[in-house]
PDB file of N, CA and C in Angstrom:
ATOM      1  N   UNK A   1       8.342  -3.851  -7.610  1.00  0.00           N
ATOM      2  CA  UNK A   1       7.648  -2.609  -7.903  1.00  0.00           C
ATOM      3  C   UNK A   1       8.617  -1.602  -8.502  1.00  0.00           C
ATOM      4  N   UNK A   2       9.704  -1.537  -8.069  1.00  0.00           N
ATOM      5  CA  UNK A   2      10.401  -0.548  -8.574  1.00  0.00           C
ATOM      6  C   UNK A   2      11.179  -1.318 -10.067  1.00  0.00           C
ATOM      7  N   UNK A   3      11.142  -2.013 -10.067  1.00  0.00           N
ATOM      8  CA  UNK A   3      11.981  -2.690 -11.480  1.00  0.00           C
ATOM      9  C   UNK A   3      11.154  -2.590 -12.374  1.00  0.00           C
ATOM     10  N   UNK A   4       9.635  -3.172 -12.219  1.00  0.00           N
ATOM     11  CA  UNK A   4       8.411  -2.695 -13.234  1.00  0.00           C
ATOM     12  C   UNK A   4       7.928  -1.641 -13.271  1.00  0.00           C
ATOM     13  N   UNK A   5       8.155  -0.537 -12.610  1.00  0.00           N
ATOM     14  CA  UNK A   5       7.661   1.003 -12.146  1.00  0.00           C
ATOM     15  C   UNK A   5       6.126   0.677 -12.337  1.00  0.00           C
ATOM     16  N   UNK A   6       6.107   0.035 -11.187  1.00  0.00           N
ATOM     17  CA  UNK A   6       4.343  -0.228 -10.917  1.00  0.00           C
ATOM     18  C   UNK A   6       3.731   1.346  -9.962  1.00  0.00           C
ATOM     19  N   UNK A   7       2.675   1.610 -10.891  1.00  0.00           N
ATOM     20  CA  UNK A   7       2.162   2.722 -10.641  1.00  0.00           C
ATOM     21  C   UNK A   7       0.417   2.374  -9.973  1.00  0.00           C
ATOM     22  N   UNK A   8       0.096   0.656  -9.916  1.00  0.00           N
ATOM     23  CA  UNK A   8      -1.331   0.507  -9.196  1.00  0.00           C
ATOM     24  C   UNK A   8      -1.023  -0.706  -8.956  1.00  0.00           C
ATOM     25  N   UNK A   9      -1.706  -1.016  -7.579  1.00  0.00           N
ATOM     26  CA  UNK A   9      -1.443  -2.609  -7.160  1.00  0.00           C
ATOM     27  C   UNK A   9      -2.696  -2.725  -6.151  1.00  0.00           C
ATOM     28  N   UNK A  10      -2.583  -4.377  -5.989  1.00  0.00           N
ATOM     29  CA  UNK A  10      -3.857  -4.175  -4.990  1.00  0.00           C
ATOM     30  C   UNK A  10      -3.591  -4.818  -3.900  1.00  0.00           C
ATOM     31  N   UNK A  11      -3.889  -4.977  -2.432  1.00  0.00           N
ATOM     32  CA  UNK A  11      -2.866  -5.880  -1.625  1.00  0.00           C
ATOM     33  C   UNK A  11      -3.927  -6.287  -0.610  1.00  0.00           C
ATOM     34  N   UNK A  12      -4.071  -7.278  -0.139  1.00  0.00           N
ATOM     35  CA  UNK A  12      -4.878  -7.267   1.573  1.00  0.00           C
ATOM     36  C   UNK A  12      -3.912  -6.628   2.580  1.00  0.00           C
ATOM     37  N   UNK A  13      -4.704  -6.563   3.495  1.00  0.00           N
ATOM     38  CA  UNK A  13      -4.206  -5.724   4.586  1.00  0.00           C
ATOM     39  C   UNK A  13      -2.626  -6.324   5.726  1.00  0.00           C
ATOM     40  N   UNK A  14      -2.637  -7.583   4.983  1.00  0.00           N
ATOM     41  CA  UNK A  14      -1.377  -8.289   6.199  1.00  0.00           C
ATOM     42  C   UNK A  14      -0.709  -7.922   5.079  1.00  0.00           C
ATOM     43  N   UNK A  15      -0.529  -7.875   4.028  1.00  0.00           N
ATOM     44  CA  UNK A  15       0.485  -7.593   3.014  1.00  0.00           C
ATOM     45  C   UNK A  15       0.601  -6.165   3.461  1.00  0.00           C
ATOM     46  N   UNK A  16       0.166  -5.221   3.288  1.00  0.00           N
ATOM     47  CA  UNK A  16      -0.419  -3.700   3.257  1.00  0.00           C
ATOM     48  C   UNK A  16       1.095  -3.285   4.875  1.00  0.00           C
ATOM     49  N   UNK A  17       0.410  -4.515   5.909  1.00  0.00           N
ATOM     50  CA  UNK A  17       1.237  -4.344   7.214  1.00  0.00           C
ATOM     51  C   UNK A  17       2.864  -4.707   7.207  1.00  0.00           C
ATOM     52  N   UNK A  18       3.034  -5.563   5.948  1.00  0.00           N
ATOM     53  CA  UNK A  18       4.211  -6.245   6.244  1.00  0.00           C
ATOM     54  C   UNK A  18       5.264  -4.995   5.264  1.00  0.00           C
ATOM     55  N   UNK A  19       4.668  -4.963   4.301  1.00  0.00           N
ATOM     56  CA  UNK A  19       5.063  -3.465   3.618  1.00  0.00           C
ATOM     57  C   UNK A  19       5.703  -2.040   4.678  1.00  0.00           C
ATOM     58  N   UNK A  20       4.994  -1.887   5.288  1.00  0.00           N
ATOM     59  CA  UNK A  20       4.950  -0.614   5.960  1.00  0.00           C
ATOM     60  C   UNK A  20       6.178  -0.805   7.224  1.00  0.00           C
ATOM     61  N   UNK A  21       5.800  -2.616   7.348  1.00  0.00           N
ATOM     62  CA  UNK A  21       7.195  -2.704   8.476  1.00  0.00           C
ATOM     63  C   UNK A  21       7.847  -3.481   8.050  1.00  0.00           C
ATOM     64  N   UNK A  22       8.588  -3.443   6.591  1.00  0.00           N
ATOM     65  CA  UNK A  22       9.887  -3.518   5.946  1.00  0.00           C
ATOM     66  C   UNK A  22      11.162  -2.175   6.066  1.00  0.00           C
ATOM     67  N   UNK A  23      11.611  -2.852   7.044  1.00  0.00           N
ATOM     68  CA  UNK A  23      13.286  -2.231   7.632  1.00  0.00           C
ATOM     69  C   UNK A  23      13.632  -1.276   6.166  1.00  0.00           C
ATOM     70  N   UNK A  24      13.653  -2.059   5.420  1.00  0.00           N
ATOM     71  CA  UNK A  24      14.934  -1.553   3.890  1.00  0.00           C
ATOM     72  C   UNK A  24      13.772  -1.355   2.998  1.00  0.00           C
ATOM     73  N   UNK A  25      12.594  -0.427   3.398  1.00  0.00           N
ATOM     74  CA  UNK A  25      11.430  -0.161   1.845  1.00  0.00           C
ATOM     75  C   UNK A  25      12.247   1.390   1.778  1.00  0.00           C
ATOM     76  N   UNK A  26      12.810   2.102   2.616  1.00  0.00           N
ATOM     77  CA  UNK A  26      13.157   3.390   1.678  1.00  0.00           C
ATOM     78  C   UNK A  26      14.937   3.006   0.738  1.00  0.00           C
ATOM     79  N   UNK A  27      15.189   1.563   0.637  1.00  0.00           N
ATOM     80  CA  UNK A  27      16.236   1.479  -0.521  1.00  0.00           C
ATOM     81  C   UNK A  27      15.762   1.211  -1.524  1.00  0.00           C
ATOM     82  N   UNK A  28      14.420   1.371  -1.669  1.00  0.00           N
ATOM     83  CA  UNK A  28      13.632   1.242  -2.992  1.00  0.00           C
ATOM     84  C   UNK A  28      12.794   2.269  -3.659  1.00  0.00           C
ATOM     85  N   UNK A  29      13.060   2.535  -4.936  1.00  0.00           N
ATOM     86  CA  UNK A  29      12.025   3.530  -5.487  1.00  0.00           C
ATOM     87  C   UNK A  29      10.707   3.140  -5.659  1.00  0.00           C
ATOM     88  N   UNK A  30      10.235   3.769  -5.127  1.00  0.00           N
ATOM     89  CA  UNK A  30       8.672   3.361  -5.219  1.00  0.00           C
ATOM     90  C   UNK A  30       7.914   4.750  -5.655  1.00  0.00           C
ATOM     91  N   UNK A  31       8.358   5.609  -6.612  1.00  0.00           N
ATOM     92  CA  UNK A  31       8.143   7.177  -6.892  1.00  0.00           C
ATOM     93  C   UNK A  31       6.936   6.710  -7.434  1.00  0.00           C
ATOM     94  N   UNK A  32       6.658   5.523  -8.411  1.00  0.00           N
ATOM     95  CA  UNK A  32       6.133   5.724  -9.528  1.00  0.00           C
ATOM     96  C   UNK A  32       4.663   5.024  -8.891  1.00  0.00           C
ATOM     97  N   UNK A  33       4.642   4.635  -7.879  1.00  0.00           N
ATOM     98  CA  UNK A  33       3.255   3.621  -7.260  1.00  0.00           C
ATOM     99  C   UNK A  33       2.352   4.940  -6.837  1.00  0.00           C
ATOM    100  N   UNK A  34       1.269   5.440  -8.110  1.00  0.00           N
ATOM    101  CA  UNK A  34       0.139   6.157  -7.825  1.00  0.00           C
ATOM    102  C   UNK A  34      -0.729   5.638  -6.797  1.00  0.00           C
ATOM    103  N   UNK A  35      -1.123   4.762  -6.883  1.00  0.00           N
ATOM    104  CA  UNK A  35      -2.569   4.274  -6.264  1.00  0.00           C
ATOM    105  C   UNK A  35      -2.773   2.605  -5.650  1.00  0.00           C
ATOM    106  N   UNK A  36      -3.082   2.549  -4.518  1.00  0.00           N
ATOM    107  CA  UNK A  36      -2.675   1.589  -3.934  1.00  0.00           C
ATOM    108  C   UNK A  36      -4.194   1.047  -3.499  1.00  0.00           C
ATOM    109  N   UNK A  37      -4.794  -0.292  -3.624  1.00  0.00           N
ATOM    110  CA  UNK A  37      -6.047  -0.486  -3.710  1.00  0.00           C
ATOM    111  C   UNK A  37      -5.776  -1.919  -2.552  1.00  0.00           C
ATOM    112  N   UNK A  38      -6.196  -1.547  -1.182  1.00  0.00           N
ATOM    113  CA  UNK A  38      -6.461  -2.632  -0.262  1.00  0.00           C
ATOM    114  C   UNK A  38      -7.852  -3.333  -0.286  1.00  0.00           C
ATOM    115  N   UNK A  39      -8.121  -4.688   0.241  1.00  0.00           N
ATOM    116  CA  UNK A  39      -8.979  -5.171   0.788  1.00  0.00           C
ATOM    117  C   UNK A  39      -9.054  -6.072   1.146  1.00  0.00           C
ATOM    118  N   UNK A  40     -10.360  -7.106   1.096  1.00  0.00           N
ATOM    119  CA  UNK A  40     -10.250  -8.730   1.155  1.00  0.00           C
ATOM    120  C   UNK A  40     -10.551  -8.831   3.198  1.00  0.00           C
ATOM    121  N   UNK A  41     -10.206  -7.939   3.370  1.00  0.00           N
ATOM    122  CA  UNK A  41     -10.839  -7.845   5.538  1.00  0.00           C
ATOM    123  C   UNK A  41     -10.543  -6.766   5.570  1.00  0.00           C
ATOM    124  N   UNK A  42     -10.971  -6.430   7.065  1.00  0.00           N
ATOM    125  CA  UNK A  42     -11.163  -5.107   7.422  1.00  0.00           C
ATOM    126  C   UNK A  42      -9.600  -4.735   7.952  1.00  0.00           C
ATOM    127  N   UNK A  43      -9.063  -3.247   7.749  1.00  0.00           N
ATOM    128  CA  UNK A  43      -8.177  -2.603   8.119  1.00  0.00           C
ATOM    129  C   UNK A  43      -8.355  -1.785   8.912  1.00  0.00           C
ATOM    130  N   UNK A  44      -6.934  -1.784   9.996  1.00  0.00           N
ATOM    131  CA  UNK A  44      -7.100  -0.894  11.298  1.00  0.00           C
ATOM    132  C   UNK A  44      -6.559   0.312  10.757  1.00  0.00           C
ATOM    133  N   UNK A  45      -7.443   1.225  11.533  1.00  0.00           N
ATOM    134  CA  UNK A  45      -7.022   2.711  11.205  1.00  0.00           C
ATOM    135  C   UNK A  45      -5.816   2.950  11.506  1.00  0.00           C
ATOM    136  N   UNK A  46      -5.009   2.035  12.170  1.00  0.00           N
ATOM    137  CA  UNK A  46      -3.381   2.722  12.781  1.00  0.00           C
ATOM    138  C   UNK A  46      -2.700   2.282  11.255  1.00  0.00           C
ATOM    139  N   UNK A  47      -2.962   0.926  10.946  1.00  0.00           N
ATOM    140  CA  UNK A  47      -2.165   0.351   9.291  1.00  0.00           C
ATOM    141  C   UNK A  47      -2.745   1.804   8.366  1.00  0.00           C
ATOM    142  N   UNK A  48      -3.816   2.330   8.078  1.00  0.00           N
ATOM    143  CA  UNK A  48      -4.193   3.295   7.101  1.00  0.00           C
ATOM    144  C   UNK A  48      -2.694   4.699   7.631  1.00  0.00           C
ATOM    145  N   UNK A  49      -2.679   5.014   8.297  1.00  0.00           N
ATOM    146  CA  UNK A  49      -2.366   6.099   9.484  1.00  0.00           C
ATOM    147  C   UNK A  49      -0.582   5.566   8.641  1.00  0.00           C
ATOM    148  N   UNK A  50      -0.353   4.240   9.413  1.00  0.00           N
ATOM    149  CA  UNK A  50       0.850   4.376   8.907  1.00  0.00           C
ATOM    150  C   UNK A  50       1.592   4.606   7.680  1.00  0.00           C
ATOM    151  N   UNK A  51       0.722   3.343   6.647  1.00  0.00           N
ATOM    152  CA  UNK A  51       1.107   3.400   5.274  1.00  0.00           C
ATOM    153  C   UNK A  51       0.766   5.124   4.795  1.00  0.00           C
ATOM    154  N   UNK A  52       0.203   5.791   5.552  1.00  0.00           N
ATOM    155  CA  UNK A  52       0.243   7.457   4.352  1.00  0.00           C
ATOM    156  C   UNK A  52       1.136   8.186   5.139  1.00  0.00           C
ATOM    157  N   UNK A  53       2.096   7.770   6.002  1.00  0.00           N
ATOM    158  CA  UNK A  53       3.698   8.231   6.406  1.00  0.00           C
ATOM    159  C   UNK A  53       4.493   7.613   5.994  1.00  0.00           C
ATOM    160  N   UNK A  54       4.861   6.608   5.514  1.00  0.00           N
ATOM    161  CA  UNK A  54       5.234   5.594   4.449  1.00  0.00           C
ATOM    162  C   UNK A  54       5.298   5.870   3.271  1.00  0.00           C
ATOM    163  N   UNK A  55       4.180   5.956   2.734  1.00  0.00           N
ATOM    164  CA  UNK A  55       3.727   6.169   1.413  1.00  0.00           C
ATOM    165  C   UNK A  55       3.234   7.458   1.166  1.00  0.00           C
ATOM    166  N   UNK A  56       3.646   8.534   1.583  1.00  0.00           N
ATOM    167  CA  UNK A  56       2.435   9.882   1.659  1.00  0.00           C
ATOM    168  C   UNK A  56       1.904  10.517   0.082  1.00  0.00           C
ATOM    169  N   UNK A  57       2.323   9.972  -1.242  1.00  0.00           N
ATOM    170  CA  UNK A  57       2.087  10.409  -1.911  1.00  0.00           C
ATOM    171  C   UNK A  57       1.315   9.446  -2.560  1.00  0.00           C
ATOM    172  N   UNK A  58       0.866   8.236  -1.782  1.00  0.00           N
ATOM    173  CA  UNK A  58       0.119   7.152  -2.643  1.00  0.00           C
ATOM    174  C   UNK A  58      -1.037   7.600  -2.275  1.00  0.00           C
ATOM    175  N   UNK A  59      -2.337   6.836  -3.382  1.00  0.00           N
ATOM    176  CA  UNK A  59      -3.578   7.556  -3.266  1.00  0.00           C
ATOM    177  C   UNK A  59      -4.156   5.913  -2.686  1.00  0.00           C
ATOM    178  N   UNK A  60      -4.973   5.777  -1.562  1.00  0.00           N
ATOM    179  CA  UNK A  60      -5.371   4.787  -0.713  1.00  0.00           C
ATOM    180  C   UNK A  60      -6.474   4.253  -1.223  1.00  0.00           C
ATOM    181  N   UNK A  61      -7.004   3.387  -1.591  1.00  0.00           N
ATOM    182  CA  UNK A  61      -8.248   3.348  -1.800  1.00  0.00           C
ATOM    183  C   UNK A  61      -8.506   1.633  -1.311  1.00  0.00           C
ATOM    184  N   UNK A  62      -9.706   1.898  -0.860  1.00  0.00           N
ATOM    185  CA  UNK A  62     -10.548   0.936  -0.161  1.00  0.00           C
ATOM    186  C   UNK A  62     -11.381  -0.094  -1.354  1.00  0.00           C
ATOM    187  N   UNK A  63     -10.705  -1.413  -1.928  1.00  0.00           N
ATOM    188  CA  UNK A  63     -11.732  -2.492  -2.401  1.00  0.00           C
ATOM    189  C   UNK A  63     -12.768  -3.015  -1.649  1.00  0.00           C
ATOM    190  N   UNK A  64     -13.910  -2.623  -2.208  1.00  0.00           N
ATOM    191  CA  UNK A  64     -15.027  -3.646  -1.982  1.00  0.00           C
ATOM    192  C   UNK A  64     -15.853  -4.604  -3.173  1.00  0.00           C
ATOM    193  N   UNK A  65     -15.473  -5.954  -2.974  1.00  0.00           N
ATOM    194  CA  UNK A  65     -15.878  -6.486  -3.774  1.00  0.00           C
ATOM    195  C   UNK A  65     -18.105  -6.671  -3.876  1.00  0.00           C
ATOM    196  N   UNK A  66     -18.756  -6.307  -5.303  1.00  0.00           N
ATOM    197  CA  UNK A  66     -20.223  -6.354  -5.079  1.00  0.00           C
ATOM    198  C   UNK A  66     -20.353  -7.770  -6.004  1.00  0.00           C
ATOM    199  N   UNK A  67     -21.455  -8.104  -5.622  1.00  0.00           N
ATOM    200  CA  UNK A  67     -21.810  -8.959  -6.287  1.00  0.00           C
ATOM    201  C   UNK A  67     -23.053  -8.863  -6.950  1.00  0.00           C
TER     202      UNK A  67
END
């Protein structure tokens, strides 16, 4: 993310968790990641809670796939 200055990504929620409890994510720039698009199962409000102390300037948004 920081080598491509990825500014949108989309992740399920065990990714979303493993992110947030990576030891060494503040030796990385991650300035440029606007908008961060979870889904694919349901997420616990404590993972939402954490990733926007983590991430407080990313914009969260909830995938739902329609058919």
């Amino acid at each position: 993310m920081q080598r491509e200055q990825v500014t949108h990504t989309v992740v399920v929620p065990t990714m979303l968790n493993m992110l947030t409890k990576f030891e060494d994510l503040k030796k990385y720039d991650l300035t440029t990641l606007e908008r961060l698009g979870y889904g694919g199962s349901p997420i616990a409000p404590e993972l939402i809670h954490r990733t926007r102390e983590v991430l407080p300037k990313v914009e969260l948004i909830q995938v739902v796939r329609t058919e």
